[in-house]
C-alpha atoms as a PDB file:
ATOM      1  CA  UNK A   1      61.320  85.003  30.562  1.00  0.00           C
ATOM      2  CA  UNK A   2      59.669  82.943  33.363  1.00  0.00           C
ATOM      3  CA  UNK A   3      58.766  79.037  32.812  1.00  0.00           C
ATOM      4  CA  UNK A   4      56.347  77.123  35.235  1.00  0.00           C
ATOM      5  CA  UNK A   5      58.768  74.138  35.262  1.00  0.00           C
ATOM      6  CA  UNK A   6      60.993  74.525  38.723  1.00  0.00           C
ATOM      7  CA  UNK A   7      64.163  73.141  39.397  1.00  0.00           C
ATOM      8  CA  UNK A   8      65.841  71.632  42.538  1.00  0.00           C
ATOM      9  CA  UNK A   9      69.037  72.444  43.851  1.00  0.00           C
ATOM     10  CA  UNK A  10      71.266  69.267  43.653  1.00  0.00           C
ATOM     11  CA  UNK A  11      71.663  66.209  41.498  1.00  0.00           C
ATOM     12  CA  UNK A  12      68.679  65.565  39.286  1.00  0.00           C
ATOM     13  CA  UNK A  13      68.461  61.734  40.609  1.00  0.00           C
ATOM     14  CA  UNK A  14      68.192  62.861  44.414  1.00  0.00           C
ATOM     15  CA  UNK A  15      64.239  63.674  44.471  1.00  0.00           C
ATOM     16  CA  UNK A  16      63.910  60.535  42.816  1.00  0.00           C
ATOM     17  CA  UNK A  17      66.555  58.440  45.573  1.00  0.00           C
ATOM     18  CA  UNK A  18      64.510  60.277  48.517  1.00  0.00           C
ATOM     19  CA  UNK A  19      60.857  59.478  47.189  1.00  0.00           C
ATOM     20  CA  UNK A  20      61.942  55.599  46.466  1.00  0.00           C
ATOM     21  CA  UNK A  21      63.670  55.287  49.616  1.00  0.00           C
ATOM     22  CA  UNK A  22      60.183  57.023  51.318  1.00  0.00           C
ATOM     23  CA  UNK A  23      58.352  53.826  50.014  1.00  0.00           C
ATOM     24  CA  UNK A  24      60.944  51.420  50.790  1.00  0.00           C
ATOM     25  CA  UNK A  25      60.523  53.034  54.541  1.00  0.00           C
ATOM     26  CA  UNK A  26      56.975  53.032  54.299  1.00  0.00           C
ATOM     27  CA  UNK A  27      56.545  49.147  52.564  1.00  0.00           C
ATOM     28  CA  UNK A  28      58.721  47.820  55.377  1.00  0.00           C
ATOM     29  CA  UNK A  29      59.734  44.957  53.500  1.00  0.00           C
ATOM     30  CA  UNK A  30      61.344  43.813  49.984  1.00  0.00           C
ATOM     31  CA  UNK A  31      59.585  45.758  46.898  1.00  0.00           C
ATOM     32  CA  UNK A  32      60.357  45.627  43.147  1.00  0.00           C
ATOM     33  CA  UNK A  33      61.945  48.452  41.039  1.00  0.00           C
ATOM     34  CA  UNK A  34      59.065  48.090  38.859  1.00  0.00           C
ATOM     35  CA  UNK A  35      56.209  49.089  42.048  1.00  0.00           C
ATOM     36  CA  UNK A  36      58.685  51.457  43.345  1.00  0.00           C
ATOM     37  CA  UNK A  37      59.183  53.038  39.527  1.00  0.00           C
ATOM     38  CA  UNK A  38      55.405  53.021  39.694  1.00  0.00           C
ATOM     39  CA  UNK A  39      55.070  54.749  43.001  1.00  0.00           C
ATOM     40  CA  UNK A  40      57.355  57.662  42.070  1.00  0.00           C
ATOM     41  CA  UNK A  41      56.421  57.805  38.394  1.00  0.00           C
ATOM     42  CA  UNK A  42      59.995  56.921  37.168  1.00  0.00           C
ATOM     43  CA  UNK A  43      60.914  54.367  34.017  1.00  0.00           C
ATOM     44  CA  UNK A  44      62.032  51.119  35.862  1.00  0.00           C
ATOM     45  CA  UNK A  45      65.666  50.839  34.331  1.00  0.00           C
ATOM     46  CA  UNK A  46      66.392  54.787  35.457  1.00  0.00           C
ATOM     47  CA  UNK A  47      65.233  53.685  38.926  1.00  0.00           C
ATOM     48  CA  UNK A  48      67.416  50.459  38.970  1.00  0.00           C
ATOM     49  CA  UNK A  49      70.719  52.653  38.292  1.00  0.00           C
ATOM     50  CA  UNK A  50      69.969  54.757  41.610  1.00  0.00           C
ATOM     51  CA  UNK A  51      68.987  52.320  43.860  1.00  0.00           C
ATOM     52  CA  UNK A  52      72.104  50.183  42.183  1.00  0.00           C
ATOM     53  CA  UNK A  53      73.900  53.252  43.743  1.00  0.00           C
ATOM     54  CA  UNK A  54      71.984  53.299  46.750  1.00  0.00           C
ATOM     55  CA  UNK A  55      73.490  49.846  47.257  1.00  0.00           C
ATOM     56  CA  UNK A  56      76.662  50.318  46.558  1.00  0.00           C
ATOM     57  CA  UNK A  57      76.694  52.522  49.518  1.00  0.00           C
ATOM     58  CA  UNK A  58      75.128  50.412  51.553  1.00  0.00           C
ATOM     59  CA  UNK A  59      71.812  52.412  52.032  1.00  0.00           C
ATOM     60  CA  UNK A  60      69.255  49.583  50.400  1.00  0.00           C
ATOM     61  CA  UNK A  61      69.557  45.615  50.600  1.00  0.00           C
ATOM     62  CA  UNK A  62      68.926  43.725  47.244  1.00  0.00           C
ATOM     63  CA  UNK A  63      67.222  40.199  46.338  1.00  0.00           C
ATOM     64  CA  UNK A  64      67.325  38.770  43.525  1.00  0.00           C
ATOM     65  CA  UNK A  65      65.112  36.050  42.393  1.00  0.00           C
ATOM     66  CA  UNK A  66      60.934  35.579  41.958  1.00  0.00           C
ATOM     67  CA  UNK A  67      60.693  37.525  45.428  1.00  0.00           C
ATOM     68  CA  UNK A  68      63.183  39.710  44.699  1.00  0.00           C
ATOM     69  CA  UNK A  69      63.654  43.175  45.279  1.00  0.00           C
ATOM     70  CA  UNK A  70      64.968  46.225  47.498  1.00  0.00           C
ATOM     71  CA  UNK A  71      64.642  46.835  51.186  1.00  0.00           C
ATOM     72  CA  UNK A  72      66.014  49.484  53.512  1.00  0.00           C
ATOM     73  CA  UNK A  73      69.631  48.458  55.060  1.00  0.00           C
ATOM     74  CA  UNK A  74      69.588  52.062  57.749  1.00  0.00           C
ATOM     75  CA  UNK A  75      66.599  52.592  59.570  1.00  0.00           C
ATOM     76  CA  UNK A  76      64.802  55.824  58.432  1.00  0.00           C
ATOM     77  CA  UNK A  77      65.374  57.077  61.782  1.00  0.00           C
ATOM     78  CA  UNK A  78      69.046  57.708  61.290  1.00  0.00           C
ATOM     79  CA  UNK A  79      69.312  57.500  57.502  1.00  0.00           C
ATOM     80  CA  UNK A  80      69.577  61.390  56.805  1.00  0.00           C
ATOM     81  CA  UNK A  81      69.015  63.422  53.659  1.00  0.00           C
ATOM     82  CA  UNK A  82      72.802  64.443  53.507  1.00  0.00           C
ATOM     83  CA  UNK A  83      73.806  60.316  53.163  1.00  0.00           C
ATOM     84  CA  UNK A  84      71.310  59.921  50.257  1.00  0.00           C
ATOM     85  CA  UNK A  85      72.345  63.148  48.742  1.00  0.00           C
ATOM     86  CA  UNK A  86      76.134  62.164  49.119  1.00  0.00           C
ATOM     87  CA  UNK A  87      75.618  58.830  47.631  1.00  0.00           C
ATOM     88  CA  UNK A  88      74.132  60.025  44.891  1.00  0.00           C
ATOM     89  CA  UNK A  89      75.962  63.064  44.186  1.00  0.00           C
ATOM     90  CA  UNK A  90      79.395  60.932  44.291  1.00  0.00           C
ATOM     91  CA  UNK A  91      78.175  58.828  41.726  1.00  0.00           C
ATOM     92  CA  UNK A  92      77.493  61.494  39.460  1.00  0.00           C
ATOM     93  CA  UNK A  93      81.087  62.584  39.939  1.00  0.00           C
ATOM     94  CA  UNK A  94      82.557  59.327  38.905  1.00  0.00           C
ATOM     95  CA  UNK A  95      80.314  59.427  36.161  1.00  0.00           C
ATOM     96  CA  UNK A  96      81.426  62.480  34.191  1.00  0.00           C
ATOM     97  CA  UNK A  97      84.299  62.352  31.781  1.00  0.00           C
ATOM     98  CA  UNK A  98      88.020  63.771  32.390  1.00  0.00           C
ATOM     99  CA  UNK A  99      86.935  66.637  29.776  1.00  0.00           C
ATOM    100  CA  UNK A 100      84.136  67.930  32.126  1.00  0.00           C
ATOM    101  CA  UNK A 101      86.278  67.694  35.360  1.00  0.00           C
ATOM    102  CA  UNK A 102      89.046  69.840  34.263  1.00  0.00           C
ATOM    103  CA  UNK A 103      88.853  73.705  35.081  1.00  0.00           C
ATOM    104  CA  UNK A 104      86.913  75.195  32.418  1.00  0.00           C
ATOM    105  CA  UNK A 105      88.141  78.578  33.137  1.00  0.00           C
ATOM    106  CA  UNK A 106      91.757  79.512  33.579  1.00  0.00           C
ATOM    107  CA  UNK A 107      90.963  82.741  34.995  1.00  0.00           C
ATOM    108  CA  UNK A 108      90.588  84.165  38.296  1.00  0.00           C
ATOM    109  CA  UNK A 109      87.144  84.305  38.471  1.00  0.00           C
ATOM    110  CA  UNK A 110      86.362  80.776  37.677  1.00  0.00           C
ATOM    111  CA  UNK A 111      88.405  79.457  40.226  1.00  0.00           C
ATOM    112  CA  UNK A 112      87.047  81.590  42.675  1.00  0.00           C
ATOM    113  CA  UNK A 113      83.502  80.464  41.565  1.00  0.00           C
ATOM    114  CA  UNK A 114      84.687  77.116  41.585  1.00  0.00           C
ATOM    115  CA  UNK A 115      85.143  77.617  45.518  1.00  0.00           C
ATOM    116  CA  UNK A 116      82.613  79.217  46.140  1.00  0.00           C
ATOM    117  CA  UNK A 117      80.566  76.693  44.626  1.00  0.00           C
ATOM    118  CA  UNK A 118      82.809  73.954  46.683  1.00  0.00           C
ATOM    119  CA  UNK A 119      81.561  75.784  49.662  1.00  0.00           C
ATOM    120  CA  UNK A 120      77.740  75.768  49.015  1.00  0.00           C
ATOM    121  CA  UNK A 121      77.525  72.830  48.289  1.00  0.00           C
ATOM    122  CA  UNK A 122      79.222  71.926  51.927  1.00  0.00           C
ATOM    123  CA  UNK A 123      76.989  73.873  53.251  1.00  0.00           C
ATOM    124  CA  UNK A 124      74.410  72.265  51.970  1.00  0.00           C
ATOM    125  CA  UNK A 125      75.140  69.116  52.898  1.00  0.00           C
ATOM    126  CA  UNK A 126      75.927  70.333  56.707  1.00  0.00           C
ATOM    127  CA  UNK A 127      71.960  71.344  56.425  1.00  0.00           C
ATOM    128  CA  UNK A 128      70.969  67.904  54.934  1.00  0.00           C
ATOM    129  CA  UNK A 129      72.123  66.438  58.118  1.00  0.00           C
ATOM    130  CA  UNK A 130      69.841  68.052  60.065  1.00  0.00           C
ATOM    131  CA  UNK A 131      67.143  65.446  58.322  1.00  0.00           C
ATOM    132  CA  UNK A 132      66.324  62.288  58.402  1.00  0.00           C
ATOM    133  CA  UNK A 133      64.026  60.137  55.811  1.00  0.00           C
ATOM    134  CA  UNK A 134      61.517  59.393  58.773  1.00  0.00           C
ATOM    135  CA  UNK A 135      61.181  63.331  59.443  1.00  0.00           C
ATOM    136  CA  UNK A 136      59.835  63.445  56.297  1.00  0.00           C
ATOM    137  CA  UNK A 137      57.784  60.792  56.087  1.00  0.00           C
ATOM    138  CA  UNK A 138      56.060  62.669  59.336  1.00  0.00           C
ATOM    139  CA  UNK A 139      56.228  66.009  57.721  1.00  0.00           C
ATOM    140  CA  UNK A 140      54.108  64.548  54.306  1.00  0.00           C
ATOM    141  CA  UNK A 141      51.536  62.270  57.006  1.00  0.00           C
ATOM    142  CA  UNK A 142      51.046  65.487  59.288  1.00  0.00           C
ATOM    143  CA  UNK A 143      50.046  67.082  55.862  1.00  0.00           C
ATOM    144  CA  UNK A 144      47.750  64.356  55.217  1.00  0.00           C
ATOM    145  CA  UNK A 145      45.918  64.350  58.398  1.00  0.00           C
ATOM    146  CA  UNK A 146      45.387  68.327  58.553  1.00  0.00           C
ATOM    147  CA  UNK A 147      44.291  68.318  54.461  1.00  0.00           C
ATOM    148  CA  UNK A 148      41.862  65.623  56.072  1.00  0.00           C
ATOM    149  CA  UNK A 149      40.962  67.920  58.741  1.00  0.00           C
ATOM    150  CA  UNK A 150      40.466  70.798  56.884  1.00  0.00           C
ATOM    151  CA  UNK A 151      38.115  69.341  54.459  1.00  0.00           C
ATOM    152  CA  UNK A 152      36.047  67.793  57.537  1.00  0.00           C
ATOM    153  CA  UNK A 153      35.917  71.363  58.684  1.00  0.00           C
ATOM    154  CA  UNK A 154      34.404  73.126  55.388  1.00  0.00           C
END
């Protein structure tokens, strides 16, 4: 059976992280969860929580108050995919309950799966160093400019 919904490797909250932090980067200065929520089509409150983690980690700045709101702490330049990924996958990890962290396999098998997954998943986050949040803010403009281009063309 095939579905049309896809599914990204990772913690579910990282697409969301990466395409907040993209605005914060882009804004420049101090923006509400509620216009970021709105940029990345998120409920405020489930925004809040991540970019509560994102500060704990010391990725945004907050301000509270009328004028309130979140601003970038790293410079997109060196702030790369593998930090925001790490942040938010350690969260996740304090998050779950004793039950869920225990082996749920005794056998053979599962802890070998459990390595291997232990492995990928350092492997990923080797390749998520290789990226930065301003590489993708180029990538998605450079994609603006030739979708631009190409409808000039036609």
């Amino acid at each position: 059976m095939t579905t049309s919904r896809t599914r990204s490797i990772g913690p579910a909250r990282f697409n969301t992280a990466v395409q907040a932090l993209a605005g914060l980067a882009c804004n420049g200065g101090t923006v509400s969860s509620s216009v970021i929520a709105a940029q990345v089509q998120s409920h405020a409150t489930f925004l809040r929580r991540i970019l509560a983690t994102l500060a704990s980690h010391g990725i945004v700045d907050t301000r509270e108050g009328r004028d309130g709101g979140y601003s970038l702490k790293i410079s997109a330049d060196t702030l790369t995919l593998a930090d925001i990924y790490q942040a938010i996958r350690n969260e996740e990890v304090q998050q779950e309950s004793p039950a869920e962290c225990m082996e749920t396999s005794s056998t053979e098998i599962g802890s070998i799966l459990k390595n291997v997954m232990m492995d990928a998943e350092r492997q990923a986050i080797e390749y998520l160093k290789k990226y930065t949040l301003s590489d993708l803010l180029h990538e998605a403009n450079q994609k603006k400019i030739s979708n631009i281009a190409e409808l000039l063309n036609n």
